[in-house]
C-alpha atoms as a PDB file:
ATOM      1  CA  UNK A   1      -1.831  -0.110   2.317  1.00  0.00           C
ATOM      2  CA  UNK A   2       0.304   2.416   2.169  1.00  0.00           C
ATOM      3  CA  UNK A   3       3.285   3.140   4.743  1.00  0.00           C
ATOM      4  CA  UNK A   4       5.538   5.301   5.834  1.00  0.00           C
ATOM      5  CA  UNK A   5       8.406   5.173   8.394  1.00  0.00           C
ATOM      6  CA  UNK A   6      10.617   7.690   9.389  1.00  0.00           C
ATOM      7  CA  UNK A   7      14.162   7.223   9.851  1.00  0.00           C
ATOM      8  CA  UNK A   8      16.272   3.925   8.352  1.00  0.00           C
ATOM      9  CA  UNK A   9      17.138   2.180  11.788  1.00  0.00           C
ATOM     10  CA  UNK A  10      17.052  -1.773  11.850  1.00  0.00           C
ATOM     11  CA  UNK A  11      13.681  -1.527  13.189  1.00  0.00           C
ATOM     12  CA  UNK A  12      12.783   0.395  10.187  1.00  0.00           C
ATOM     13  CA  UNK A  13      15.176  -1.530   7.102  1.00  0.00           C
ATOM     14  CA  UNK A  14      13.511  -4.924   8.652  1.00  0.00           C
ATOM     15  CA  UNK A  15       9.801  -3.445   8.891  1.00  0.00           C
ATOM     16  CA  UNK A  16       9.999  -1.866   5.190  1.00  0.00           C
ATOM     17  CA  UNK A  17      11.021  -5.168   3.818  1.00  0.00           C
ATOM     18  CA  UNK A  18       8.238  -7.178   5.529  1.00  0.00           C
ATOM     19  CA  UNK A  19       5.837  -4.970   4.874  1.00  0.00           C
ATOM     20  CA  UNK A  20       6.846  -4.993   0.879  1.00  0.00           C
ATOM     21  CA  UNK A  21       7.031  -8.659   0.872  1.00  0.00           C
ATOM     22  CA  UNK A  22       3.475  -8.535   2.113  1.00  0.00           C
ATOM     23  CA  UNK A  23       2.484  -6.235  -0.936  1.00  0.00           C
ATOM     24  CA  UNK A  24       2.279  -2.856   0.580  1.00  0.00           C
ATOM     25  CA  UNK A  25       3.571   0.218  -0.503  1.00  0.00           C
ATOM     26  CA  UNK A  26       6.419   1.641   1.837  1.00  0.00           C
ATOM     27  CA  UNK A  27       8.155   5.073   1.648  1.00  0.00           C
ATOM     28  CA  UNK A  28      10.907   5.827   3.669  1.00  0.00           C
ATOM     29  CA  UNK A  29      11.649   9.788   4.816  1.00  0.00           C
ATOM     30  CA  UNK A  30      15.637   9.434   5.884  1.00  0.00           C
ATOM     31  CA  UNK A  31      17.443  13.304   6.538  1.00  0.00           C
ATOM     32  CA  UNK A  32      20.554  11.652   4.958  1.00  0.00           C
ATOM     33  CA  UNK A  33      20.862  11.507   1.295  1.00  0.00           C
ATOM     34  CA  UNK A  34      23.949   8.983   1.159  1.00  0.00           C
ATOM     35  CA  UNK A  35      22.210   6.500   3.592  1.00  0.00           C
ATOM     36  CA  UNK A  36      19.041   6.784   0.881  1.00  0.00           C
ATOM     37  CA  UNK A  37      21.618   6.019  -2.121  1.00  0.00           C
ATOM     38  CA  UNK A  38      22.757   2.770  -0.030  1.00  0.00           C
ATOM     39  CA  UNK A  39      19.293   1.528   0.977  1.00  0.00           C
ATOM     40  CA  UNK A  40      18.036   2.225  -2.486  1.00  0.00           C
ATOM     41  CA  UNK A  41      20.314  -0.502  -3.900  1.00  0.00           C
ATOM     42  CA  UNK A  42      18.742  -3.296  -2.274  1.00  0.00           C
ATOM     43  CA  UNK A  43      15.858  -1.878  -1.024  1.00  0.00           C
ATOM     44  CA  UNK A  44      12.503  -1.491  -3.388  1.00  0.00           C
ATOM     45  CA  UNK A  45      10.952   1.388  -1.399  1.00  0.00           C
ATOM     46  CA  UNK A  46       9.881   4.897  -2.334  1.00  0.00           C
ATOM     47  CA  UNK A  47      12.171   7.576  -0.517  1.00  0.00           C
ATOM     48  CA  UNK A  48      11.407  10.780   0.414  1.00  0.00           C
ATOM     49  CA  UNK A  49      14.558  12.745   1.710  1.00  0.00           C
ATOM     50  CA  UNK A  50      14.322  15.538   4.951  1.00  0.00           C
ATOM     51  CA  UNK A  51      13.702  15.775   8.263  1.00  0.00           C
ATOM     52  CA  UNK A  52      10.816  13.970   9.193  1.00  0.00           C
ATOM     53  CA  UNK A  53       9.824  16.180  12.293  1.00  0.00           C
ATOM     54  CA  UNK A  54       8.924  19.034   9.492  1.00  0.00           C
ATOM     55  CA  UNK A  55       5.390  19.994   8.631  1.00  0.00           C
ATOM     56  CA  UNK A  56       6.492  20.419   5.022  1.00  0.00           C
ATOM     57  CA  UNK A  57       8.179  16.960   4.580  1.00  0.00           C
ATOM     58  CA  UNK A  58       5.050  15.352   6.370  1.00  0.00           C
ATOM     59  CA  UNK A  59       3.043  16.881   3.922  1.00  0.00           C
ATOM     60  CA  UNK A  60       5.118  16.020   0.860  1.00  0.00           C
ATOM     61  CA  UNK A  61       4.234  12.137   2.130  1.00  0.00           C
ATOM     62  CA  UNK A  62       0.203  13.069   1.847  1.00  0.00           C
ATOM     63  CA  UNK A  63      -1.126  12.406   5.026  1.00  0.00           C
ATOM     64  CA  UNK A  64      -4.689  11.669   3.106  1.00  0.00           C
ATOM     65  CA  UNK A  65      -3.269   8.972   0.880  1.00  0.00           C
ATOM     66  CA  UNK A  66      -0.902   7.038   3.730  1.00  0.00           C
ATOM     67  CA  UNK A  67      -2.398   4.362   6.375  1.00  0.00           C
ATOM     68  CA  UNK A  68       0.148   4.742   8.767  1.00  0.00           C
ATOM     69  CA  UNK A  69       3.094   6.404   9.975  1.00  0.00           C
ATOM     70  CA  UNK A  70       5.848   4.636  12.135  1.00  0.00           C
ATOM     71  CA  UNK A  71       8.435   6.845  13.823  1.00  0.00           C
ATOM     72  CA  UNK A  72      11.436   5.117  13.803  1.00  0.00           C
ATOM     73  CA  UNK A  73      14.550   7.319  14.064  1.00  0.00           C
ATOM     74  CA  UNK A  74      17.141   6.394  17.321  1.00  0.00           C
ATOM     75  CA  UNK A  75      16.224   9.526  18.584  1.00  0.00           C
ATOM     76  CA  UNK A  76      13.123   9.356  21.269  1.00  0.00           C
ATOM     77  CA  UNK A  77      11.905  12.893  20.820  1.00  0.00           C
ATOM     78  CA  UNK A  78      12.223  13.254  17.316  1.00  0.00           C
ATOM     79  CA  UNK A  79       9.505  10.302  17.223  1.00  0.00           C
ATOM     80  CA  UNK A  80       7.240  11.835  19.354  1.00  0.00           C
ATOM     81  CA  UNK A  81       7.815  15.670  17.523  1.00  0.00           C
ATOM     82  CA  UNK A  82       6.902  13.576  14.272  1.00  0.00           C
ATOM     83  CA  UNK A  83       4.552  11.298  15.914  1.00  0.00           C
ATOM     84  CA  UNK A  84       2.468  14.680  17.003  1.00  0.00           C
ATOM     85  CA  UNK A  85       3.242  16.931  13.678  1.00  0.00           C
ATOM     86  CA  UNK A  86       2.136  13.737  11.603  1.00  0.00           C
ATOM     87  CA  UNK A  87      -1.150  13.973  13.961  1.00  0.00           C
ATOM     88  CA  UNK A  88      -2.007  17.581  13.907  1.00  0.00           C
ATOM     89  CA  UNK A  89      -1.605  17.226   9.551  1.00  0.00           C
ATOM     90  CA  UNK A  90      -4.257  14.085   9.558  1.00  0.00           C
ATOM     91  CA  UNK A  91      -2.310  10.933   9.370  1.00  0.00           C
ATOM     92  CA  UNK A  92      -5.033   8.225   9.914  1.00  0.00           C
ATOM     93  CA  UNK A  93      -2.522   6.294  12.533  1.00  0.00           C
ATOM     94  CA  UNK A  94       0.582   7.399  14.269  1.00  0.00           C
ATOM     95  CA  UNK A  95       2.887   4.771  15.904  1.00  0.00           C
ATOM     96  CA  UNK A  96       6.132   6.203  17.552  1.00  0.00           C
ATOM     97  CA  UNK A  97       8.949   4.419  18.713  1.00  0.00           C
ATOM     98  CA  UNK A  98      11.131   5.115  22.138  1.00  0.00           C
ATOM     99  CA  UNK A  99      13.707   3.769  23.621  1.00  0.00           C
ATOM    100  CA  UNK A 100      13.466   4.935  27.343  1.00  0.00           C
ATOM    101  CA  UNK A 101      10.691   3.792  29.172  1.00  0.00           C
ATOM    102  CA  UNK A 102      10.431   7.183  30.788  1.00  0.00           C
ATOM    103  CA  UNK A 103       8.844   8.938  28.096  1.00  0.00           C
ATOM    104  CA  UNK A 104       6.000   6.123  27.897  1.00  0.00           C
ATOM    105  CA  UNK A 105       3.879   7.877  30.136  1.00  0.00           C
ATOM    106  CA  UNK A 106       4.235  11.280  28.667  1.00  0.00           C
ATOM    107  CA  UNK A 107       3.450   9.474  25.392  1.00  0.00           C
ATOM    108  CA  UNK A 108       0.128   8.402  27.177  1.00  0.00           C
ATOM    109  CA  UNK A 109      -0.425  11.805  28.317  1.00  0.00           C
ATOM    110  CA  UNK A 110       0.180  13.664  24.931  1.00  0.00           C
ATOM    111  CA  UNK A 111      -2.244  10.899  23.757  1.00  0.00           C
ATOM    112  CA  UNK A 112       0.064   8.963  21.480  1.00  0.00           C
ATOM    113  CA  UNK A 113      -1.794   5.363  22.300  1.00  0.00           C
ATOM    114  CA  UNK A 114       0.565   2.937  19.717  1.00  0.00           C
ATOM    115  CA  UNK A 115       3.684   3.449  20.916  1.00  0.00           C
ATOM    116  CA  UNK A 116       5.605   0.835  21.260  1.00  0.00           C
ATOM    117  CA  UNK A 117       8.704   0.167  23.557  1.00  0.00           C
ATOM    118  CA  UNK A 118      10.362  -2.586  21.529  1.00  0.00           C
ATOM    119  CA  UNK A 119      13.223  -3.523  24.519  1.00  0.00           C
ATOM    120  CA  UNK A 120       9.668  -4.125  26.836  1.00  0.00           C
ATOM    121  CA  UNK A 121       7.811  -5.793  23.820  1.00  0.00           C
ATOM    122  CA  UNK A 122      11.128  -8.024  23.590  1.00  0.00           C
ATOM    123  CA  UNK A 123      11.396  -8.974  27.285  1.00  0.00           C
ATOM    124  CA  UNK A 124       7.636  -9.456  27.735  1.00  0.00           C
ATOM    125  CA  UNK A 125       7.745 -12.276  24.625  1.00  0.00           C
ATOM    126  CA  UNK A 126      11.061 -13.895  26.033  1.00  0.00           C
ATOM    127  CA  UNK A 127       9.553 -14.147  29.932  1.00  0.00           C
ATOM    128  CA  UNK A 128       6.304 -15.283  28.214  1.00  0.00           C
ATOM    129  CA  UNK A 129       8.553 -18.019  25.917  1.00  0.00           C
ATOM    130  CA  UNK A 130       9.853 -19.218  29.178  1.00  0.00           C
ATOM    131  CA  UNK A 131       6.561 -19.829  30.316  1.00  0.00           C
ATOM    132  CA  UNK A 132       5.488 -21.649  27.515  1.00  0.00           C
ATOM    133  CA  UNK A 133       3.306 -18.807  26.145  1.00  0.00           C
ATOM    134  CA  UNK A 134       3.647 -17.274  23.144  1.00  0.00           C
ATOM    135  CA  UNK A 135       1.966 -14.501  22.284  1.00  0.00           C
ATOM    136  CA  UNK A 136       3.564 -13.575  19.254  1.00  0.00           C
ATOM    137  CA  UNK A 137       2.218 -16.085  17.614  1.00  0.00           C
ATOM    138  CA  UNK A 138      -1.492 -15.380  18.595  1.00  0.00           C
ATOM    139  CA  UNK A 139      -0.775 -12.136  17.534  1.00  0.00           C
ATOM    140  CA  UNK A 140       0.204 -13.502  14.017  1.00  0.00           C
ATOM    141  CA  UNK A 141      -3.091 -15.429  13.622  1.00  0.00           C
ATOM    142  CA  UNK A 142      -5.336 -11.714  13.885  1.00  0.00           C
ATOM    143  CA  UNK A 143      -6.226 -11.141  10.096  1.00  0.00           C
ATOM    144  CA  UNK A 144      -7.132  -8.183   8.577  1.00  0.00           C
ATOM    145  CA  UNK A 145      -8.450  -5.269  10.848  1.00  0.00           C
ATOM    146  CA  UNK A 146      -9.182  -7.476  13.596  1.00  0.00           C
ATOM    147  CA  UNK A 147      -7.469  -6.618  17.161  1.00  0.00           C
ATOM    148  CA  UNK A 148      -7.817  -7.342  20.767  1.00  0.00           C
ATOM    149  CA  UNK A 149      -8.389  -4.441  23.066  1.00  0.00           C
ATOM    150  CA  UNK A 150      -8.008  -5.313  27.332  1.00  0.00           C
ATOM    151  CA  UNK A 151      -9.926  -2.918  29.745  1.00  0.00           C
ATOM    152  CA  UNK A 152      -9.610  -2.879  33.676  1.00  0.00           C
ATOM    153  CA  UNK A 153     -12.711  -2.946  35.837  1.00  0.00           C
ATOM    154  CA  UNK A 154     -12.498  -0.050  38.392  1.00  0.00           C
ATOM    155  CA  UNK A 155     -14.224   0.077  41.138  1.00  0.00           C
ATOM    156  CA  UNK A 156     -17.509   2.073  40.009  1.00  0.00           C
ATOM    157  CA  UNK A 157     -17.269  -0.042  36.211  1.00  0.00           C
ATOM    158  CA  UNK A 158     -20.223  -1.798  34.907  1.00  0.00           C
ATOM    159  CA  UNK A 159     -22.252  -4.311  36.742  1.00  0.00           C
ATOM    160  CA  UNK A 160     -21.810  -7.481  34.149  1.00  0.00           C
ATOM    161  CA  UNK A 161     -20.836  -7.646  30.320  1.00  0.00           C
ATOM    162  CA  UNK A 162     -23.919  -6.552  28.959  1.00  0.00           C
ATOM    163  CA  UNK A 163     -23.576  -3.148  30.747  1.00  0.00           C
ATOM    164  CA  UNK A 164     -20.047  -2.165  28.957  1.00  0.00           C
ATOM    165  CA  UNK A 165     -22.527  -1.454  25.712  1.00  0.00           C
ATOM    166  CA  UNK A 166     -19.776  -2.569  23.420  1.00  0.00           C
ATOM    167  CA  UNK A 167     -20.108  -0.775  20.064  1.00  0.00           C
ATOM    168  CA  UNK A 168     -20.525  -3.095  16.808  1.00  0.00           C
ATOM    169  CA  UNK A 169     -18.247  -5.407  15.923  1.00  0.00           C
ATOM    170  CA  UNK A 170     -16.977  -5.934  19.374  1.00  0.00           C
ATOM    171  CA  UNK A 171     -17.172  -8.911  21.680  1.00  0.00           C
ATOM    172  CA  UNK A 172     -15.880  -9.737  24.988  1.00  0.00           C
ATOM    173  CA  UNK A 173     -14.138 -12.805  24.649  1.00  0.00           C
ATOM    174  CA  UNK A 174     -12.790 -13.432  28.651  1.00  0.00           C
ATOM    175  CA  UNK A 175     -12.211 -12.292  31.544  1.00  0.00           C
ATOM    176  CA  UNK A 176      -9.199 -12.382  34.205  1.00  0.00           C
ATOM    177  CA  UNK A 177     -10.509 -12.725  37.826  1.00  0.00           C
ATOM    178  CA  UNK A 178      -6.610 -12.762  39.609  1.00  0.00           C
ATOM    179  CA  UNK A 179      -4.887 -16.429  38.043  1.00  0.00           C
ATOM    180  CA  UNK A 180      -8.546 -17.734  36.747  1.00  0.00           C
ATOM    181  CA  UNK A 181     -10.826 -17.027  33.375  1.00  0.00           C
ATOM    182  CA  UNK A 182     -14.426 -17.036  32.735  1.00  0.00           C
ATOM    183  CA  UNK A 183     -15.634 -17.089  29.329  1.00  0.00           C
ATOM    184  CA  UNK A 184     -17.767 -14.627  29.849  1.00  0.00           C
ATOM    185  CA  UNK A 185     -21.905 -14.185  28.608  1.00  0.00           C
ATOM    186  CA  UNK A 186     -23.893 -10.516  29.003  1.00  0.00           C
ATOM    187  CA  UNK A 187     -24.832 -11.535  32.088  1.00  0.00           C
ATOM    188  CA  UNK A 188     -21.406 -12.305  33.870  1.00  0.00           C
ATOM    189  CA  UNK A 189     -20.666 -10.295  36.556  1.00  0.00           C
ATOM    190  CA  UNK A 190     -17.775  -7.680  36.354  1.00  0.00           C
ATOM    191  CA  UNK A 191     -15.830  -6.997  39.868  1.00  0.00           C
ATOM    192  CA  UNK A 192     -13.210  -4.514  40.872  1.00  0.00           C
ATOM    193  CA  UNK A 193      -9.684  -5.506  38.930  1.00  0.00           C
ATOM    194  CA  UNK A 194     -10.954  -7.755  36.747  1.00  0.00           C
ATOM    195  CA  UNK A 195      -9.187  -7.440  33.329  1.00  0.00           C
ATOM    196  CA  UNK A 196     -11.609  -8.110  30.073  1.00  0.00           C
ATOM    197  CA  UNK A 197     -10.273  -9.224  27.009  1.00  0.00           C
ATOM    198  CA  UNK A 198     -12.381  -7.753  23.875  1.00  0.00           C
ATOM    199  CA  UNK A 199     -12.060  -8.643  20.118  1.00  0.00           C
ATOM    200  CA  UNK A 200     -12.453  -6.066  17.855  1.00  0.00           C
ATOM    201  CA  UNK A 201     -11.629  -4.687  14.878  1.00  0.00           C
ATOM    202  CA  UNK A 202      -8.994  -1.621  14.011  1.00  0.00           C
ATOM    203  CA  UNK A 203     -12.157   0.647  13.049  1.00  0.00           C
ATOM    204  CA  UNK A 204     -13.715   0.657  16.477  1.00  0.00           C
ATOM    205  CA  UNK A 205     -10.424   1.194  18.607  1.00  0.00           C
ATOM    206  CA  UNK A 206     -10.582   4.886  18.407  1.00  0.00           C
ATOM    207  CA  UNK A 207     -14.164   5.009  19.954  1.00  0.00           C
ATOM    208  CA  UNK A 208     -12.904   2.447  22.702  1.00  0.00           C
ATOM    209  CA  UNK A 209     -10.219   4.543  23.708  1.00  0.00           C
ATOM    210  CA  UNK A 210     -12.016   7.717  23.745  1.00  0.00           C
ATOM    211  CA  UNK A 211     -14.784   6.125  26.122  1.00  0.00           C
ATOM    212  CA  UNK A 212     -12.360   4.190  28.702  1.00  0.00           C
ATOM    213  CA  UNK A 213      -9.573   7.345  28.190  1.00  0.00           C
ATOM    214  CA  UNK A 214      -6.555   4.852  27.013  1.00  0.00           C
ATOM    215  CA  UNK A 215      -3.582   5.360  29.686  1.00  0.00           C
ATOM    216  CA  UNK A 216      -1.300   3.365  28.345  1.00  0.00           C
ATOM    217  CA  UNK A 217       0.794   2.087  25.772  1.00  0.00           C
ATOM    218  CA  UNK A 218      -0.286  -0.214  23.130  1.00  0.00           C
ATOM    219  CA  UNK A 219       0.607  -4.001  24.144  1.00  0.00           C
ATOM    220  CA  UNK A 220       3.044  -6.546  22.005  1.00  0.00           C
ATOM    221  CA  UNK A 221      -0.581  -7.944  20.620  1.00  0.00           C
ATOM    222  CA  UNK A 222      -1.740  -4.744  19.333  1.00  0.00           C
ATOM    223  CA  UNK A 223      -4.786  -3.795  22.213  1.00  0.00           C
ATOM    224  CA  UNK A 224      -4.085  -1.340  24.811  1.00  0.00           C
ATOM    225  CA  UNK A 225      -4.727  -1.648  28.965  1.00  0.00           C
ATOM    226  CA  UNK A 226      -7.098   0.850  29.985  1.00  0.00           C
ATOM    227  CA  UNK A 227      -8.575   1.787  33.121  1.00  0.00           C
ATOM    228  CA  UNK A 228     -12.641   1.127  32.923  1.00  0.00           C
ATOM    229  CA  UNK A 229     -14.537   3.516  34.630  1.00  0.00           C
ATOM    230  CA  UNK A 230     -18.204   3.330  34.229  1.00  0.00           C
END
């Protein structure tokens, strides 16, 4: 696949050089030319240099030809700017990062699904480590384009499973009544607040979202919570 982040943060150095060890291409847009000299030493990435907020450096990356953009700067509204401009040219995925927890739900609002919160993704894996879970590590076993995707049951949702008319390629898996599961079959019945758990794959998430109108920001496990409304 091919990558690109915006900005050389931490966040961003660290990502590039998993996501090279893993085999994929990376190209990094960074606004200052000395800090591209310095990375380039170490660092075998492609480097574009500008501002990454600008229609014409966007375009320079080739929105056709790149999987994903991350937004990365330290700078909350430059991530959403380029997390929009990157959408509005025809990058495939968009995933901005911000720092204040205030601008999540505006990020909901404008529609930008994968944004992450990495100080909340943090916290939520350390209370979850205390517990004994680990998520993380669930997380590392999804191969490939596979992903989980949780939904909330309103009030006037579906009847039972069968009724949510998953689209292919989609399964739910279980089902959160308050502190119990059910594994759930078609015919299990679906009640106000339950939370379903569904298995998917990367290709169907866009259709999920646009039928359940995603409200919130993508989870440390790479689904999203959404209200269900039938």
């Amino acid at each position: 696949m091919r990558i690109a982040l915006i900005g050389s943060t931490s966040l961003a150095v660290s990502t590039a050089r998993r996501l090279l060890r893993r085999g994929h291409e990376v190209v990094i847009v960074e606004a200052d030319k000395e800090r591209i000299d310095q990375l380039a030493e170490g660092l075998d990435a492609g480097y574009l240099h500008g501002d990454g907020t600008r229609p014409a450096i966007l375009r320079e990356l080739g929105p056709e030809a790149t999987d994903v953009l991350y937004c990365l700067t330290d700078n909350d509204q430059d991530n959403i700017l380029a997390a929009l401009v990157g959408r509005s040219l025809g990058f495939p995925r968009v995933v901005p990062q911000i720092l204040d927890p205030d601008y999540e739900p505006i990020c909901s609002e404008l529609g930008l699904s994968d944004t992450i919160v990495p100080d909340e993704t943090i916290a939520r894996h350390l209370a979850d480590n205390l517990e004994g879970k680990n998520l993380m590590e669930v997380s590392a076993m999804l191969r490939g384009e596979v992903r989980f995707f949780p939904l909330s049951v309103g009030d006037e949702g579906p009847a039972n499973v069968q009724e949510l008319q998953l689209p292919k390629k989609t399964r739910a898996i279980c089902v959160y009544r308050g502190d119990d599961f059910l594994l759930p079959d078609p015919d299990t019945a679906l009640r106000d607040g339950d939370e379903v758990l569904l298995i998917t794959t990367s290709e169907q998430l866009a259709d999920l979202k646009e039928r359940w109108s995603a409200t919130s920001a993508v989870a440390d496990d790479g689904g999203v919570s959404d209200n269900l409304r039938g």
